[in-house]
C-alpha atoms as a PDB file:
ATOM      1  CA  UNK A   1      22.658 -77.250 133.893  1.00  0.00           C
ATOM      2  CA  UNK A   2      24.053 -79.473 136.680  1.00  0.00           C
ATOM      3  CA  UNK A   3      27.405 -79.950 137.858  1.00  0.00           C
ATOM      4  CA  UNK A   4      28.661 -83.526 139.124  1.00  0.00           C
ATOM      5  CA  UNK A   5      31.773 -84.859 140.177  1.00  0.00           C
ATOM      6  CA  UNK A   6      32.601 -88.737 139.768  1.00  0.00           C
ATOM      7  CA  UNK A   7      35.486 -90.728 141.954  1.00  0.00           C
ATOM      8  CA  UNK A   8      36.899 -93.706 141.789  1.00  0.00           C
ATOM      9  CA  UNK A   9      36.945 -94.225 146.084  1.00  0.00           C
ATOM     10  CA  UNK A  10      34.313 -95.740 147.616  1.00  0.00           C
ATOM     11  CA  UNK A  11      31.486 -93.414 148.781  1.00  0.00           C
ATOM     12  CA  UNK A  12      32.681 -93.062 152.370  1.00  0.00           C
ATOM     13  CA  UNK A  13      35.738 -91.402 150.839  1.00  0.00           C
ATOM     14  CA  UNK A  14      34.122 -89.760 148.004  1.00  0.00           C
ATOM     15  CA  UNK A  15      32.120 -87.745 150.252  1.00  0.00           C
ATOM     16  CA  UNK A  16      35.385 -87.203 152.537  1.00  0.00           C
ATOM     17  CA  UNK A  17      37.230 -85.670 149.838  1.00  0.00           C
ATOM     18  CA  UNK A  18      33.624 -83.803 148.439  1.00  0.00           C
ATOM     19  CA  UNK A  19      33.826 -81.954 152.298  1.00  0.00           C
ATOM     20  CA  UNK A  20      37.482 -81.697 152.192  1.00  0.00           C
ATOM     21  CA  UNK A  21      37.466 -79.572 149.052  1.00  0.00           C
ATOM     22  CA  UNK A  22      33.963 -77.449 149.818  1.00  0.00           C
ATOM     23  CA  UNK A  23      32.369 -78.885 146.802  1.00  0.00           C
ATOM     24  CA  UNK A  24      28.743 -77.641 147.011  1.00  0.00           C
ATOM     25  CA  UNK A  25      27.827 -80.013 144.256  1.00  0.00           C
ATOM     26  CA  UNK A  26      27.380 -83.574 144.438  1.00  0.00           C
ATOM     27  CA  UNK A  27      30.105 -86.010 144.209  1.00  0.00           C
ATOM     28  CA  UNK A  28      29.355 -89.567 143.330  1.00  0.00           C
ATOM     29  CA  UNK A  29      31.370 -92.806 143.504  1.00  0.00           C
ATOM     30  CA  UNK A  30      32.490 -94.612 141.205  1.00  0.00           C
ATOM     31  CA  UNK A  31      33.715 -98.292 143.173  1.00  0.00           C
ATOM     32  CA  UNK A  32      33.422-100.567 140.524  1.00  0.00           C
ATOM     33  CA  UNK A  33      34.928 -97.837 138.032  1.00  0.00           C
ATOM     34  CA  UNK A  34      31.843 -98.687 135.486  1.00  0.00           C
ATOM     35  CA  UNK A  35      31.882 -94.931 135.040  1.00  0.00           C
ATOM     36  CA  UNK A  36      35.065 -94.086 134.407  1.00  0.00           C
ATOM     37  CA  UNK A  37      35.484 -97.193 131.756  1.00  0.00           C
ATOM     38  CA  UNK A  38      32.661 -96.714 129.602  1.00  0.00           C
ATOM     39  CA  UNK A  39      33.729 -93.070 129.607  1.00  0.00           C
ATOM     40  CA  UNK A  40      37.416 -94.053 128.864  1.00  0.00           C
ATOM     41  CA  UNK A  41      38.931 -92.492 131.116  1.00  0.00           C
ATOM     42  CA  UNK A  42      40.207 -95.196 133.556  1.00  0.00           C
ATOM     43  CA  UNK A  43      44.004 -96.276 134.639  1.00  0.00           C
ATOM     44  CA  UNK A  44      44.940 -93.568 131.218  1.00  0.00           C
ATOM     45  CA  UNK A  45      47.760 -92.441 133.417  1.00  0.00           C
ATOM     46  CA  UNK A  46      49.147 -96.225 134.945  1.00  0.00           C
ATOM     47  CA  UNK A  47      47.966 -95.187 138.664  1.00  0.00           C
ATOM     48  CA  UNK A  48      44.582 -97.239 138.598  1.00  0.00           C
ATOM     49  CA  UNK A  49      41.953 -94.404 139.270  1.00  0.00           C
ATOM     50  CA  UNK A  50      40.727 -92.313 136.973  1.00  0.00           C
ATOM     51  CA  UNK A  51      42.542 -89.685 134.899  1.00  0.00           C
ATOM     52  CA  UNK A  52      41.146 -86.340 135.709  1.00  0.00           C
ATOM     53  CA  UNK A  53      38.509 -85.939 132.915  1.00  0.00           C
ATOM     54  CA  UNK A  54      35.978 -82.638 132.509  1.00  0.00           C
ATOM     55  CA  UNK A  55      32.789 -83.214 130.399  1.00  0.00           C
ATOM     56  CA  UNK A  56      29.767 -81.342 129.398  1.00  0.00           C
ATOM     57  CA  UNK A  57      27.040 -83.745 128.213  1.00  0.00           C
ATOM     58  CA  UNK A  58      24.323 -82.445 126.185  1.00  0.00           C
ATOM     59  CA  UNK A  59      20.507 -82.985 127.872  1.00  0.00           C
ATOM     60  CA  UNK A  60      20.730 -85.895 125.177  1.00  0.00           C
ATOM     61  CA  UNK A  61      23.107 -87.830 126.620  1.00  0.00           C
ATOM     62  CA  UNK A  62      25.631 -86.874 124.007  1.00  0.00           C
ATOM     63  CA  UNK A  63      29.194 -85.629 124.934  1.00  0.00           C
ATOM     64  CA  UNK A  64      29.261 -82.261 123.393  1.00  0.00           C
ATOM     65  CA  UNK A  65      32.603 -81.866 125.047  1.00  0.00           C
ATOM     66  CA  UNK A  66      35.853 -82.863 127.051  1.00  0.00           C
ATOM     67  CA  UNK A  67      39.064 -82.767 128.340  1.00  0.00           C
ATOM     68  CA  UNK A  68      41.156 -85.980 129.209  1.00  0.00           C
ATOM     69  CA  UNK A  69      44.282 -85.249 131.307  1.00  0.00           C
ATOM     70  CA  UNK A  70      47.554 -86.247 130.368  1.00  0.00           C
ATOM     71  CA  UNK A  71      48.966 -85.816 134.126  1.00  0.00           C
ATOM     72  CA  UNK A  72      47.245 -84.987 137.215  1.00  0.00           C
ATOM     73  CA  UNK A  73      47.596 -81.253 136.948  1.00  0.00           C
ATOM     74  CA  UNK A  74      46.368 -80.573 133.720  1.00  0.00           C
ATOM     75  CA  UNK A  75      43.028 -79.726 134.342  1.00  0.00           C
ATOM     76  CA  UNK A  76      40.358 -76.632 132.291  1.00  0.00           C
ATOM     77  CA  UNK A  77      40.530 -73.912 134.887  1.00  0.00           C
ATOM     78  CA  UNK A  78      36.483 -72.898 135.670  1.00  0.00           C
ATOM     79  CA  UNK A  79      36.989 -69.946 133.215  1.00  0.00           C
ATOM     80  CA  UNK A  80      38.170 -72.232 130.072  1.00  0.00           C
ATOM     81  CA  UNK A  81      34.831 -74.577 130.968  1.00  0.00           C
ATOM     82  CA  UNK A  82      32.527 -72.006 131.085  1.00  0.00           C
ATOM     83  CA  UNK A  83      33.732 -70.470 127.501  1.00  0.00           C
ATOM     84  CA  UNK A  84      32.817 -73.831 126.005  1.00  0.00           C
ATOM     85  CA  UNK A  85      29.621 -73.870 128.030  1.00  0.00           C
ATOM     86  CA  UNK A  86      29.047 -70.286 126.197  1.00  0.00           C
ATOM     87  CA  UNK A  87      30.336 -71.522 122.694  1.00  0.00           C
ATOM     88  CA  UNK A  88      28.310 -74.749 122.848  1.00  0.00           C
ATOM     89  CA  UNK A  89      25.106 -72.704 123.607  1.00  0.00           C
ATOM     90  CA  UNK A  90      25.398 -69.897 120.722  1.00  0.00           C
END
């Protein structure tokens, strides 16, 4: 299993933020928001970046499951993810 993060910024910033936070996974960028359209989750909110957004895709491809935000703080906490990890692998 692999853990990725996706921004809108450009990768200068994307890798700003990625040190900023401590993230000790990769974080990739997501310019030309390609990502973040296909996946439906761009400009949801009216701010033109990417509404937070939490997937797990399956090895597939397929989206086994997710969680769109409907404002900037509502986001899984680590504990909620990892119980659908769990249920998703039973």
């Amino acid at each position: 299993m692999d853990l990725v993060a996706i921004s809108v910024d450009d990768r200068t910033y994307a890798l700003q933020m990625a040190d900023l936070v401590g993230a000790d996974y990769p974080v990739l960028a997501d310019a030309t928001r390609y990502v973040s359209e296909i996946y439906g989750v761009y400009d949801l909110l009216n701010d033109k970046v990417a509404a937070p957004a939490t997937f797990i895709i399956r090895p597939n491809g397929r989206i086994a499951w997710r969680h769109v935000a409907e404002d900037i703080t509502d986001r899984p906490t680590s504990s909620e993810i990892l119980a659908e990890i769990d249920r998703l692998i039973e």
